[in-house]
Each structure stands twice: as C-alpha cells, then as structure tokens.
C-alpha atoms as a PDB file:
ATOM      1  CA  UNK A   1      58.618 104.974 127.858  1.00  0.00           C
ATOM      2  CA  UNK A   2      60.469 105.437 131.282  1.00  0.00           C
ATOM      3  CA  UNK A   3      59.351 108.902 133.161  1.00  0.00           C
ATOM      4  CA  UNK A   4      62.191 110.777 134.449  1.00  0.00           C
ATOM      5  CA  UNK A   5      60.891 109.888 138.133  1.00  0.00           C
ATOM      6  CA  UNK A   6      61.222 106.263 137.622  1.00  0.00           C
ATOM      7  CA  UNK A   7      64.901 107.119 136.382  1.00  0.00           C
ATOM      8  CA  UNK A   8      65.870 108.977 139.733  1.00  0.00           C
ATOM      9  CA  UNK A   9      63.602 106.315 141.445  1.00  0.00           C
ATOM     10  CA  UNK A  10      66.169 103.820 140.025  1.00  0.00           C
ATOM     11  CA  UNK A  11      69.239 105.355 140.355  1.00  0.00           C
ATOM     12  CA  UNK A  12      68.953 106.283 143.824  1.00  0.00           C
ATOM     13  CA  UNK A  13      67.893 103.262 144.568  1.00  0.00           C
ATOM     14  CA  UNK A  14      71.402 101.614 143.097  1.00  0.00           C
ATOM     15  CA  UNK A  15      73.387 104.368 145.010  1.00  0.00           C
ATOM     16  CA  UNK A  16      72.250 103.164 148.290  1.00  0.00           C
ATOM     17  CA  UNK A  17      74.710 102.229 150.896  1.00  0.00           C
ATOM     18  CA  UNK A  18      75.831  98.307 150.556  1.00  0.00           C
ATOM     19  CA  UNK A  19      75.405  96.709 153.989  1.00  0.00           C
ATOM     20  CA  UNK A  20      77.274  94.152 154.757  1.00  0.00           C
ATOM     21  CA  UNK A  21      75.926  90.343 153.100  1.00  0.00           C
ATOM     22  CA  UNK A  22      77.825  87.012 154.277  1.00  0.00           C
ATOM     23  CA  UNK A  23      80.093  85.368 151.438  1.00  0.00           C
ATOM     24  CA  UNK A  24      78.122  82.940 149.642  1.00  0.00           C
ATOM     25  CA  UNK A  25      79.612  79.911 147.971  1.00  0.00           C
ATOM     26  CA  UNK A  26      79.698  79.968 144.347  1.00  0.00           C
ATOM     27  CA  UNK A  27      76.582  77.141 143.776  1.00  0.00           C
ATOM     28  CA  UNK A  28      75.744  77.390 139.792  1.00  0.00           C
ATOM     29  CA  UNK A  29      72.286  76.458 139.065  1.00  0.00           C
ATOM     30  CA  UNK A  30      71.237  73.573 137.498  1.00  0.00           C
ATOM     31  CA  UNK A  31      73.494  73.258 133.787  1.00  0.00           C
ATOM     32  CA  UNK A  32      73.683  71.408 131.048  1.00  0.00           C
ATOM     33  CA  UNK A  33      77.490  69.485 130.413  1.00  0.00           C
ATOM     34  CA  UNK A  34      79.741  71.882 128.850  1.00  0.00           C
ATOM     35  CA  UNK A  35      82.536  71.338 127.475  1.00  0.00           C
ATOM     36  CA  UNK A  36      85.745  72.554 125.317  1.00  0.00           C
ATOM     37  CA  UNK A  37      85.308  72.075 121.874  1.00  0.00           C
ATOM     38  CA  UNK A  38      88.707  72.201 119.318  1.00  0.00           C
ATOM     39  CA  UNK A  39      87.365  73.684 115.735  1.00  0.00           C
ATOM     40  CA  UNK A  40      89.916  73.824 112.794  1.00  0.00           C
ATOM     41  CA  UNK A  41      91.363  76.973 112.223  1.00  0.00           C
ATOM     42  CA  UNK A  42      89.489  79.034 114.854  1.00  0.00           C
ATOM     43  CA  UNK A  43      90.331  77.722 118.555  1.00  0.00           C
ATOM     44  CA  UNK A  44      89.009  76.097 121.288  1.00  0.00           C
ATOM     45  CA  UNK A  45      85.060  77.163 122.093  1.00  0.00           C
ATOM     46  CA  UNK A  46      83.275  76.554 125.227  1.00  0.00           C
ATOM     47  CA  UNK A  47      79.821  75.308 124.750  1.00  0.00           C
ATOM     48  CA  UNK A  48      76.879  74.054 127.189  1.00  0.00           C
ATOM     49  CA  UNK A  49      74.904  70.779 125.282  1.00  0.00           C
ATOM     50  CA  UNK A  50      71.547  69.284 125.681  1.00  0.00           C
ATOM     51  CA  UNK A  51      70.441  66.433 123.493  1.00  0.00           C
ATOM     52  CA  UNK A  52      66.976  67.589 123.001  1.00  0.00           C
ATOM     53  CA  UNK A  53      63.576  65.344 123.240  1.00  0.00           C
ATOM     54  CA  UNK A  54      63.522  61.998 121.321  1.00  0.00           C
ATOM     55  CA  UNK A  55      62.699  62.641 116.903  1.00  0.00           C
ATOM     56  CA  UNK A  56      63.604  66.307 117.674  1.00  0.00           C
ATOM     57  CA  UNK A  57      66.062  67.308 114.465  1.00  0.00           C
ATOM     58  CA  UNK A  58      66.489  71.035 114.615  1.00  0.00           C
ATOM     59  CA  UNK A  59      69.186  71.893 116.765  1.00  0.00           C
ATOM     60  CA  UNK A  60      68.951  75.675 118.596  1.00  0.00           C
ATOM     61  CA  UNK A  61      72.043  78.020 118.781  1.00  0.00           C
ATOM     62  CA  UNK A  62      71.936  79.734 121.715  1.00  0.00           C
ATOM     63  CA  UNK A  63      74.152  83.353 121.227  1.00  0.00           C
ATOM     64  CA  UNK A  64      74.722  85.782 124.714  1.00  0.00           C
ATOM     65  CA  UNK A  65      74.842  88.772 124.822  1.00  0.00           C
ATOM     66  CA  UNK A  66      77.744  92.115 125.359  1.00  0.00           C
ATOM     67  CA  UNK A  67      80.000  90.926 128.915  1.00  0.00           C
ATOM     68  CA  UNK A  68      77.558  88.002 129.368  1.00  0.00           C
ATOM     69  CA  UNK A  69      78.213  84.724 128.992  1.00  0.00           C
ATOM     70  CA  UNK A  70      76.322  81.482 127.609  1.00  0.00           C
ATOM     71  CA  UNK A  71      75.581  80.680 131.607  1.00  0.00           C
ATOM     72  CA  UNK A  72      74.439  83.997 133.124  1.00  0.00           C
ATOM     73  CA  UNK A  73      72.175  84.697 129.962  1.00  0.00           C
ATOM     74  CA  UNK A  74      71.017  81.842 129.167  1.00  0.00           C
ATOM     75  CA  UNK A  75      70.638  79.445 132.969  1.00  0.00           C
ATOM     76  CA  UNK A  76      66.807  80.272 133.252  1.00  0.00           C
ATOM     77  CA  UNK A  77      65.948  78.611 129.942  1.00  0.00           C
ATOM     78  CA  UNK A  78      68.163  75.914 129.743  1.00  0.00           C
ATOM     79  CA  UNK A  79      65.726  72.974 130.414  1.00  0.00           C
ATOM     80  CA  UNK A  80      62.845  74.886 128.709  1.00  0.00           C
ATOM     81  CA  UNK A  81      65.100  75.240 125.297  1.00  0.00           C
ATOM     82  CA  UNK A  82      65.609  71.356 125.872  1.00  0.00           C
ATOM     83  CA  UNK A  83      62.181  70.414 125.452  1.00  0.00           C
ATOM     84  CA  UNK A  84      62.076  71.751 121.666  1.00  0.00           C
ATOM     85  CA  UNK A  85      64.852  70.341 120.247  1.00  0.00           C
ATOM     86  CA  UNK A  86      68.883  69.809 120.890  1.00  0.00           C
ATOM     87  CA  UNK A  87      70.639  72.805 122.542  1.00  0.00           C
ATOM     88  CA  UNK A  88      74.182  74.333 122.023  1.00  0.00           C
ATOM     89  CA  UNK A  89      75.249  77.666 124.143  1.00  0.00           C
ATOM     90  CA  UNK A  90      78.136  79.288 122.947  1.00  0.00           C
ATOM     91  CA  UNK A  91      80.553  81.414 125.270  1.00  0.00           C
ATOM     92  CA  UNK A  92      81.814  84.280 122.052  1.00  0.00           C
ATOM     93  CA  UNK A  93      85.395  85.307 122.267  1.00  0.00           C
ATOM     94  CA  UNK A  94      87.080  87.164 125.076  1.00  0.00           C
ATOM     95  CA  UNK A  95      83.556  86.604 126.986  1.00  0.00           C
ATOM     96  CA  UNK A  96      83.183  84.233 129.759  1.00  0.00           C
ATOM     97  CA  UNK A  97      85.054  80.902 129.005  1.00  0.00           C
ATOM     98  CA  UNK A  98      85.210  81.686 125.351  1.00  0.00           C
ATOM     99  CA  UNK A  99      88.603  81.377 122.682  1.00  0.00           C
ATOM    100  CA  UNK A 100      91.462  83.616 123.163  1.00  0.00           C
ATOM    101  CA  UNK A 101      92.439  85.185 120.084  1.00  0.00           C
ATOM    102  CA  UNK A 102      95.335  87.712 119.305  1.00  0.00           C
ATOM    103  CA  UNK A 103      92.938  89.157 116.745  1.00  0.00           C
ATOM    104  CA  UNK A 104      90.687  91.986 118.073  1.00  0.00           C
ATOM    105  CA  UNK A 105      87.278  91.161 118.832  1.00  0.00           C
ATOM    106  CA  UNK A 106      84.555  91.224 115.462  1.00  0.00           C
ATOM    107  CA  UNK A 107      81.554  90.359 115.243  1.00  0.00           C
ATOM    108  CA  UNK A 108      82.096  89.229 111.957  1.00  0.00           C
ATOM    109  CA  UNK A 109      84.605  87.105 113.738  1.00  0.00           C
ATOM    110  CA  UNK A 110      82.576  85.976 116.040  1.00  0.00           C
ATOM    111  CA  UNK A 111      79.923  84.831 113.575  1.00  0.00           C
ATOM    112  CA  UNK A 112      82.800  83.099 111.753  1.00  0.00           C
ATOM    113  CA  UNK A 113      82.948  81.341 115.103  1.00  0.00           C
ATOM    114  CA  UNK A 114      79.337  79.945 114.856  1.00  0.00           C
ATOM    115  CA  UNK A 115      79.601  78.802 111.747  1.00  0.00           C
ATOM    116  CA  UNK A 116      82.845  76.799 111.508  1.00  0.00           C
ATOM    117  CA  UNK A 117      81.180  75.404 114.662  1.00  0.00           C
ATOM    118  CA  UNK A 118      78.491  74.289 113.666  1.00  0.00           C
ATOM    119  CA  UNK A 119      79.786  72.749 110.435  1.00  0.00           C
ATOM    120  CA  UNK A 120      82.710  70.751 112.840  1.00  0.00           C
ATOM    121  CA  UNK A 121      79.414  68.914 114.842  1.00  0.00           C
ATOM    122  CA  UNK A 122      78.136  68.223 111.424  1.00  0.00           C
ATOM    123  CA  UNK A 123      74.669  69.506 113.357  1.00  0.00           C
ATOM    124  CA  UNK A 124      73.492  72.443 110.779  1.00  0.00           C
ATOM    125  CA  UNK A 125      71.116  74.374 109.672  1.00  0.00           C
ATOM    126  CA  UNK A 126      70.183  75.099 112.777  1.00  0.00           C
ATOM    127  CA  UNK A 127      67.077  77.630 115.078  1.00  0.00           C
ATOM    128  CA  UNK A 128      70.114  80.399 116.419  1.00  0.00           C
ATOM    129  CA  UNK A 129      68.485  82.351 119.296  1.00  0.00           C
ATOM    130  CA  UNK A 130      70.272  85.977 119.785  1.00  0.00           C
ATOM    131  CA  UNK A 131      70.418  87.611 122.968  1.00  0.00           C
ATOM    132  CA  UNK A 132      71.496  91.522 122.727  1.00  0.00           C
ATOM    133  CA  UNK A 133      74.783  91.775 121.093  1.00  0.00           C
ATOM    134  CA  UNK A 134      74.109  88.148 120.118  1.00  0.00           C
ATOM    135  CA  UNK A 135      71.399  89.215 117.812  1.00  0.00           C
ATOM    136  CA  UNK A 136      74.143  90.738 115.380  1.00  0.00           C
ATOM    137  CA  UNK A 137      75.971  87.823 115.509  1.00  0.00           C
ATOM    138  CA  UNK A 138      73.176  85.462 114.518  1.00  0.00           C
ATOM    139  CA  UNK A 139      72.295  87.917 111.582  1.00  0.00           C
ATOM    140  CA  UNK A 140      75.937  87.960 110.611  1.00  0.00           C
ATOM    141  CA  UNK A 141      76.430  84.378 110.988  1.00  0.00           C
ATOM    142  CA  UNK A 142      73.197  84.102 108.734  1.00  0.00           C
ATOM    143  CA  UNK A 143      74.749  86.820 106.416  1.00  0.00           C
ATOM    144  CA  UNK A 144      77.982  85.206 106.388  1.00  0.00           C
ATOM    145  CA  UNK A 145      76.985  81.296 106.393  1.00  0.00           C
ATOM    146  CA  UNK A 146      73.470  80.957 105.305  1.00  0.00           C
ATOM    147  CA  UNK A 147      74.023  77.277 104.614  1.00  0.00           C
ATOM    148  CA  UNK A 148      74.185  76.537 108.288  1.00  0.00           C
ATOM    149  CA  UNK A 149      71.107  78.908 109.326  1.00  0.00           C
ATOM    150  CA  UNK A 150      67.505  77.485 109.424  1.00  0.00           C
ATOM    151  CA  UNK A 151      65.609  80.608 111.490  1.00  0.00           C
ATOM    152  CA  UNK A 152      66.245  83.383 113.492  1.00  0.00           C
ATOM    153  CA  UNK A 153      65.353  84.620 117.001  1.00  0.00           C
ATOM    154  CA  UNK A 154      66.369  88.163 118.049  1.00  0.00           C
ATOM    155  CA  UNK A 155      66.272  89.121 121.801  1.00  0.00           C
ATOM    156  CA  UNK A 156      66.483  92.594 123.069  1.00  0.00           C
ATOM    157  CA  UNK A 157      68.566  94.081 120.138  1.00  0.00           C
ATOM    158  CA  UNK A 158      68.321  95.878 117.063  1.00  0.00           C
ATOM    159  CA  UNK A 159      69.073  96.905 113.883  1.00  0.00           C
ATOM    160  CA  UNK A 160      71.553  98.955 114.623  1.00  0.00           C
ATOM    161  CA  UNK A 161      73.281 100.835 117.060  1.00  0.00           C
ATOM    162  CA  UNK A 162      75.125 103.959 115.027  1.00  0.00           C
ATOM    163  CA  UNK A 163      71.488 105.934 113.411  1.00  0.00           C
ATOM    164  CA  UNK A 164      71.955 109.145 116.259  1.00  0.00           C
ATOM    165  CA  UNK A 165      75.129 111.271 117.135  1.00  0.00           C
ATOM    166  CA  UNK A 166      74.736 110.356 120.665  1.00  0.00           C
ATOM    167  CA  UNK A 167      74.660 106.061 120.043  1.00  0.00           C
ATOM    168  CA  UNK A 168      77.895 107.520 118.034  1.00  0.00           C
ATOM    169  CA  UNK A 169      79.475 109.182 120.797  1.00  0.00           C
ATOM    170  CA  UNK A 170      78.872 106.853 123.435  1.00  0.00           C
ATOM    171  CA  UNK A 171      80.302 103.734 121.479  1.00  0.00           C
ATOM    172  CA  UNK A 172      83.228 105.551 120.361  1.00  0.00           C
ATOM    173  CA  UNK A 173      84.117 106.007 124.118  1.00  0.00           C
ATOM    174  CA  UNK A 174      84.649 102.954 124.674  1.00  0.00           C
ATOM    175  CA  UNK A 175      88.023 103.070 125.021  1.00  0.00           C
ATOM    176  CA  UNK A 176      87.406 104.832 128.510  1.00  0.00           C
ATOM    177  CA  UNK A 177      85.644 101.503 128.987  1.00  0.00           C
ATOM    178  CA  UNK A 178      88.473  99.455 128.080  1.00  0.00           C
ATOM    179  CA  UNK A 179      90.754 101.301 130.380  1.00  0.00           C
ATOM    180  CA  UNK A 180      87.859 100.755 132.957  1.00  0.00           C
ATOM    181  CA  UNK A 181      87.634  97.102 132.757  1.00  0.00           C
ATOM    182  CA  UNK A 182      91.761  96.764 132.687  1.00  0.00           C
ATOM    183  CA  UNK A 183      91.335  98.068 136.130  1.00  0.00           C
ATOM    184  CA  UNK A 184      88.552  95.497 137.025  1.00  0.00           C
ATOM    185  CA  UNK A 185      84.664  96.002 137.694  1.00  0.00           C
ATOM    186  CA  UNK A 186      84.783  97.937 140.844  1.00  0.00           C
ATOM    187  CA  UNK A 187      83.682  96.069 143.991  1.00  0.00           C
ATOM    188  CA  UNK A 188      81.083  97.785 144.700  1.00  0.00           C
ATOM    189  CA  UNK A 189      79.170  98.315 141.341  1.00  0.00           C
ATOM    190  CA  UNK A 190      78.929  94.482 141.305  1.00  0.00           C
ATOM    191  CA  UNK A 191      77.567  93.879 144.604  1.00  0.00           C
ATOM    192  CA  UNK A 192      75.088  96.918 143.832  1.00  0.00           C
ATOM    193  CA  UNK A 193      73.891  95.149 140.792  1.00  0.00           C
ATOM    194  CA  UNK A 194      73.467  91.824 141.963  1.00  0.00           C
ATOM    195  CA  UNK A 195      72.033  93.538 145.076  1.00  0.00           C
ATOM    196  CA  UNK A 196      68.811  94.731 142.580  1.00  0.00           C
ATOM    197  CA  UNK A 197      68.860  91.833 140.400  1.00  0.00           C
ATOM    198  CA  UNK A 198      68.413  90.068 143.842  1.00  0.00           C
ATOM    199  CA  UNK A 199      65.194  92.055 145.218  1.00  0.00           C
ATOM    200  CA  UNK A 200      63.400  91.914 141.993  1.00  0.00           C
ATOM    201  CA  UNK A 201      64.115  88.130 141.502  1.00  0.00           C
ATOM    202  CA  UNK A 202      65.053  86.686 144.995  1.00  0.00           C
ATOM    203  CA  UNK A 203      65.644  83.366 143.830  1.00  0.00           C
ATOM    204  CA  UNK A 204      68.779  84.623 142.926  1.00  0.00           C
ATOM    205  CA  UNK A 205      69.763  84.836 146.366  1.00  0.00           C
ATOM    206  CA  UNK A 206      70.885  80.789 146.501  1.00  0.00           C
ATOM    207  CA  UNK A 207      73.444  81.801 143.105  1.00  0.00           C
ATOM    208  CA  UNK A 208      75.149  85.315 144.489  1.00  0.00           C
ATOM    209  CA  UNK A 209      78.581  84.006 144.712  1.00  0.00           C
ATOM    210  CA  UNK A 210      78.406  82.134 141.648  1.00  0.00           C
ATOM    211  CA  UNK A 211      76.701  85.540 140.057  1.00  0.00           C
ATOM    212  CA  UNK A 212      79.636  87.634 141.475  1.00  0.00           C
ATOM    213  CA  UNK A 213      82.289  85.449 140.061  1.00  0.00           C
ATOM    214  CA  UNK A 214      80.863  84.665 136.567  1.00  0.00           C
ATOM    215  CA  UNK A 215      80.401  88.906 135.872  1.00  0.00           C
ATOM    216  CA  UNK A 216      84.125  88.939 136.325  1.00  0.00           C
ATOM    217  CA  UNK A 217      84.828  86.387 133.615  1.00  0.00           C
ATOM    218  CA  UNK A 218      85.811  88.165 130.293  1.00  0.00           C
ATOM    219  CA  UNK A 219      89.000  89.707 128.425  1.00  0.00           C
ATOM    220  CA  UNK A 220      88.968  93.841 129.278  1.00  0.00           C
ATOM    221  CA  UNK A 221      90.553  94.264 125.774  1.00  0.00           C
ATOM    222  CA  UNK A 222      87.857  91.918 123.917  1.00  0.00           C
ATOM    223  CA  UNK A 223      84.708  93.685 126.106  1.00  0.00           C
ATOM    224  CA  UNK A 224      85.852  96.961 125.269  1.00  0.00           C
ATOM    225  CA  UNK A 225      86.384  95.518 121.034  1.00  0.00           C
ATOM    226  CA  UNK A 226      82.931  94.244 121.136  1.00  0.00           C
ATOM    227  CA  UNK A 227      81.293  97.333 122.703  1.00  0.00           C
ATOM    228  CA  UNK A 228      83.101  99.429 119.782  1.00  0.00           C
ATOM    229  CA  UNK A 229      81.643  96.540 117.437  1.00  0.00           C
ATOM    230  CA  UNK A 230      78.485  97.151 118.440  1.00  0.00           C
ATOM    231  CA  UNK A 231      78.848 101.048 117.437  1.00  0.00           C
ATOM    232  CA  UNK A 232      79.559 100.475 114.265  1.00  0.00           C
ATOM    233  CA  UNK A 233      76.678  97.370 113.271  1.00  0.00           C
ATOM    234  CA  UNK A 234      74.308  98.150 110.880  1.00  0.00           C
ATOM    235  CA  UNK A 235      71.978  95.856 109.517  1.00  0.00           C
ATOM    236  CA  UNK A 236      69.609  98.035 107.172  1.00  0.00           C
ATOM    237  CA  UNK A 237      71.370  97.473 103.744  1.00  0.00           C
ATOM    238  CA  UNK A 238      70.755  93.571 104.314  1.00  0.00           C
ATOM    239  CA  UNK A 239      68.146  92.923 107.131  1.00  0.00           C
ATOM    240  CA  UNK A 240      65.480  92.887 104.093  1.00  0.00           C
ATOM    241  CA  UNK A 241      67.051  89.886 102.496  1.00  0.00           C
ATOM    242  CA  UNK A 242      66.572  87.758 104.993  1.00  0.00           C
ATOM    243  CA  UNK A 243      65.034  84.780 103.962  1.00  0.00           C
ATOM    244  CA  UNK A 244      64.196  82.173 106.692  1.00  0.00           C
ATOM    245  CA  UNK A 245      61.690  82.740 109.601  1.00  0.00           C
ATOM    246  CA  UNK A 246      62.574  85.036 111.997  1.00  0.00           C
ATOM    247  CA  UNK A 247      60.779  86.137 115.301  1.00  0.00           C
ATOM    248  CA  UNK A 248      61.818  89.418 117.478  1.00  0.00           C
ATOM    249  CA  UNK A 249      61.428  89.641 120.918  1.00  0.00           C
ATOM    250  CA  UNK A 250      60.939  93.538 121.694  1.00  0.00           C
ATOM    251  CA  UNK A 251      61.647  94.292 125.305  1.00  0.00           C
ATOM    252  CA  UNK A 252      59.446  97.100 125.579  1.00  0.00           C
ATOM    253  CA  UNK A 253      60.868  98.839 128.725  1.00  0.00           C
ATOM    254  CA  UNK A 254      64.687  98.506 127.963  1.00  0.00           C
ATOM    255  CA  UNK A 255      66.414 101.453 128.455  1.00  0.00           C
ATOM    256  CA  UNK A 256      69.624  99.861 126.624  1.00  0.00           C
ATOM    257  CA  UNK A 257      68.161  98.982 123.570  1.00  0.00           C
ATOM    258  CA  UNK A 258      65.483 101.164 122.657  1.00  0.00           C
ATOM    259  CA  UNK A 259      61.819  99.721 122.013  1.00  0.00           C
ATOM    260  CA  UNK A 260      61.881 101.283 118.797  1.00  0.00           C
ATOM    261  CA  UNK A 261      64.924 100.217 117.800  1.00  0.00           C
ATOM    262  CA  UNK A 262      64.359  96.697 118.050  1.00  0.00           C
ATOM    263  CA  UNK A 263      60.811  97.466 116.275  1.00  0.00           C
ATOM    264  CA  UNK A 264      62.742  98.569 113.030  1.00  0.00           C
ATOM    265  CA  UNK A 265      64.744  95.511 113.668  1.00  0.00           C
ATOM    266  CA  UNK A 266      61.352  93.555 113.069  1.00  0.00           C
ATOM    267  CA  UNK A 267      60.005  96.070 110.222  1.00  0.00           C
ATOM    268  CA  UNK A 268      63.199  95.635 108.540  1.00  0.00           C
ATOM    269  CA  UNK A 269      62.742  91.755 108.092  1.00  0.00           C
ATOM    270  CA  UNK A 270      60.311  89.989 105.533  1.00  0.00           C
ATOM    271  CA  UNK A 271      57.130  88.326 107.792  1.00  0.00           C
ATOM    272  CA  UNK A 272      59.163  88.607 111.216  1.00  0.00           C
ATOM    273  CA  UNK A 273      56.916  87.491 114.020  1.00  0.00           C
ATOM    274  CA  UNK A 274      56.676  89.895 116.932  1.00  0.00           C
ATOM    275  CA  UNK A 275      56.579  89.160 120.646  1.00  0.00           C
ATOM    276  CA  UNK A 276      56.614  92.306 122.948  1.00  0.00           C
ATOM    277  CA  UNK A 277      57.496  91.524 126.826  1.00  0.00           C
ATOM    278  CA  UNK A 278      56.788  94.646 129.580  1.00  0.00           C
ATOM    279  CA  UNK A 279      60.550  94.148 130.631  1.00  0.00           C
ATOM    280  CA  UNK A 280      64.290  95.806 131.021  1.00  0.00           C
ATOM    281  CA  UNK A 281      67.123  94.949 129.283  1.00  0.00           C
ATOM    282  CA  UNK A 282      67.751  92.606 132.198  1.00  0.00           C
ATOM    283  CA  UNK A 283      64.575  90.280 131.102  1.00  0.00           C
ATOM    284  CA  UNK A 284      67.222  87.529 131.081  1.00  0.00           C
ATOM    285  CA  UNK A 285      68.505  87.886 134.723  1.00  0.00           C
ATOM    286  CA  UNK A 286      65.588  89.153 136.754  1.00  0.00           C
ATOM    287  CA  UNK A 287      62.367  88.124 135.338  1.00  0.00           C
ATOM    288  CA  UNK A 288      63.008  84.083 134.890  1.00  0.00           C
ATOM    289  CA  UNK A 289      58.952  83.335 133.985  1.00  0.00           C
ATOM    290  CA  UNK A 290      58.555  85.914 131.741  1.00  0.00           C
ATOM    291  CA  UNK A 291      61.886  84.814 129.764  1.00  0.00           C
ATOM    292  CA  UNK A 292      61.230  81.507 129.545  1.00  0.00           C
ATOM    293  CA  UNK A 293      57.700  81.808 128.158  1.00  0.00           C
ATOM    294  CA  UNK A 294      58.749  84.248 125.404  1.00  0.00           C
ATOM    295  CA  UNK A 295      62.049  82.161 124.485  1.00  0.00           C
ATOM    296  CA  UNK A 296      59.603  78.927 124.271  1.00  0.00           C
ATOM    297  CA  UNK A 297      57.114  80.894 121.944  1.00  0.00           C
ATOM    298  CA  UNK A 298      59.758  82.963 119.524  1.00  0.00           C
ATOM    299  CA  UNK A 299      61.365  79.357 119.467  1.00  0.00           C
ATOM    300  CA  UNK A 300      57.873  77.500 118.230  1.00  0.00           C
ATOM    301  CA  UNK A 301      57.486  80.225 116.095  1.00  0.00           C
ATOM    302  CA  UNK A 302      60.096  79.743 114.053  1.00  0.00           C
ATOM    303  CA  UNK A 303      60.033  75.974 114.284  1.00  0.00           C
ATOM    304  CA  UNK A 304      56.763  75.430 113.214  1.00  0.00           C
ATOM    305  CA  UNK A 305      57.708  77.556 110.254  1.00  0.00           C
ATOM    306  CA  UNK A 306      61.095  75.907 108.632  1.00  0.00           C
END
C-alpha cells in the first residue's frame, strides 16, 4: 500500500509548473485497420481488427476502460494480442469514436453493444479482455449473452465499486464531473498528465500530440453516465456463477481500484487464475513491457483452458 509520502511525493510532483513543450504533430502509433461497423438495432461501432495467426479460431474482445478509448488503452498490445488469435477493439458509447445514443450511458447497454456485435460478425464465443470499467462490461456481456462468451480476462477492476460510504459518495458526485467535462478537460491538467505519463515511459514522447487529442475524444454527458454506472455495479450476487475460465489481473499499486478490491473480484469467481503486476492504475499507458507480458499470459491462460 502507498505511504502518505509517496502521495505528497506524487502530487507535488503533478502541481509543478508546465514549461513550455513545442506542438507535436498528432503521429498515432502503429494500429490495426479500424473501421465503422453498422449493427442492427444498436448503431454504428468503431472497432480496430487484426486477423490473428494462421488456424487461430478464438477471436479476443478487447473492452477499454472509463474516458479511454480502444486506442489509448489498448496501442501497446495490439501486435502482441495478434499473435494469439484474431483481435477486435471496441470504442463503448459516448467514449472515443464510439455510437451516439440518445439513451443515457449503461453498462448493461454497453454490454448489449458487445454482444449484438459480435453475433453481426458471426465471430462468437469469443476470449473478451476487460480493462477497468471494461471489466463490468465483459462480466455483463457474459451475464447478459453467455452464448457469445468463451473466457474472461479482468484488468485493473473489481467486483464492485458501491461496498463503502465513501466509493458511494464519490460516484454519486459525478454530476460535478459532468458539469466539469461540459466545460472541457482543462488545458493544463492534460498537459500535466501526459507530462508524467511521459517521464515514466518516454517513448511516449514521439505520440504527445496524438495523446493530447485522443483524451479529448468522448461525450461529457456519456463520461459523466458511465462514472455514475460504475457507482452503482455490483457483481457479488452473480460473480460465483461464472462458468468459463477467467483470469484477473490485480494491479497491486493502483490507487483507483483498490488491490483488494480486484482480489475479491478473483475470490468471487470459481478457479479464476491470478496474475499480480507491481503497477498503477495507469499499467496500460506508462509501463508498455509490463502490460504486454501480463495481457499475453492472462490471455494463454484462458485459452489453453476453453
């Protein structure tokens, strides 16, 4: 667990003055072909594809997490997902290039999402891989459409996020946040986080513009929606009837989603495989080796288990 020095140590370190940094151009990284698929009677959904190695057959779902998208979460491990089998990322509703819906953001909704798109590629059951909030949405989507769900991956997230009065307060302020993000992410608390995601992983430095301009992809009134969604998840009366393999990645430094939260996440499901990482909730973003090798093994996991 985090000292209370390492705290301060961190947020002064965030509060420092910006300097000035020259514009970059927005360069992407290395991504698969996305592109804009039409599914009866839920929208148009943005997804990334790979066709995976030659006599692979189990596809792998890839699900982002809260105010990411399918390309800021998921970039590092593109080609590494690849290898094991054929890929789909998935942009969720009202985040990055996802479907615009006049119904508020669900994740019941957005698990509805996954499965009527998966069933319009014809390419289920399939491995789905949840990052964060898309852990929920992979055990919904399992919950809600077992028929197209083969195993589950869970990646930073938990069981759920409403046990404590204070996980109660703070997602039932989220309409603050909502307000918040009408307004748009300040200037300046973007360039401070990309400024430390960029000195713990410097090979960021090449991708800052594209960074910068992907975090301000989203739907303020959708963000806000999930955030609340998130407050009110709870997996406990169902997690224990899961019944296809299921590894959890436990970030064991996160200060978002507690250690032992995600733990119970893993006690809670029959024979869940565990993988513990010494990383943030930012594992994704600033700690590319690390990532990679624990998606690759939670992946294999599961495989070599269906």
């Amino acid at each position: 667990m985090r000292t209370t020095s390492e705290e301060w140590h961190r947020l002064r370190r965030f509060a420092r003055r910006l300097e000035s940094v020259e514009p970059r151009p927005p360069i992407p990284p290395p991504l698969p072909a996305g592109r804009v698929v039409a599914v009866p009677d839920r929208g148009e959904m943005f997804v990334r594809e790979t066709s995976g190695p030659t006599g692979s057959d189990v596809p792998i779902v890839l699900l982002h997490g809260w105010t990411a998208a399918a390309d800021t979460n998921w970039f590092h491990v593109y080609d590494t997902v690849g290898e094991l089998g054929p890929v789909i990322a998935v942009d969720h509703r009202g985040h990055g290039r996802g479907l615009r819906s006049e119904e508020r953001f669900s994740l019941e909704a957005a698990a509805d999402d996954v499965g009527a798109l998966l069933r319009h590629l014809g390419v289920a059951p399939a491995v789905l891989v949840g990052y964060s909030m898309g852990g929920p949405i992979a055990m919904l989507t399992w919950r809600r459409h077992r028929d197209v769900v083969a195993g589950l991956v869970f990646q930073a997230t938990a069981l759920e996020w409403r046990a404590s009065l204070r996980e109660r307060l703070i997602w039932r302020f989220m309409a603050i946040v909502e307000y918040a993000l009408r307004l748009g992410a300040p200037r300046g608390l973007v360039e401070r986080y990309l400024r430390d995601a960029i000195e713990d992983c410097p090979e960021l430095h090449a991708h800052r513009g594209w960074l910068k301009g992907e975090m301000r992809r989203g739907d303020p009134e959708a963000l806000a929606d999930a955030g609340r969604a998130l407050g009110r998840y709870d997996a406990r009366p169902f997690a224990s009837s899961v019944d296809v393999p299921a590894t959890v990645v436990v970030t064991t430094r996160d200060r978002l989603v507690r250690p032992r939260k995600q733990r119970a996440l893993a006690r809670a499901i029959p024979d869940a495989e565990v993988i513990e990482v010494r990383a943030d909730h930012d594992l994704c973003l600033v700690a590319p080796h690390e990532f990679r090798s624990a998606t690759e093994k939670a992946i294999r996991l599961v495989i070599d288990r269906i």
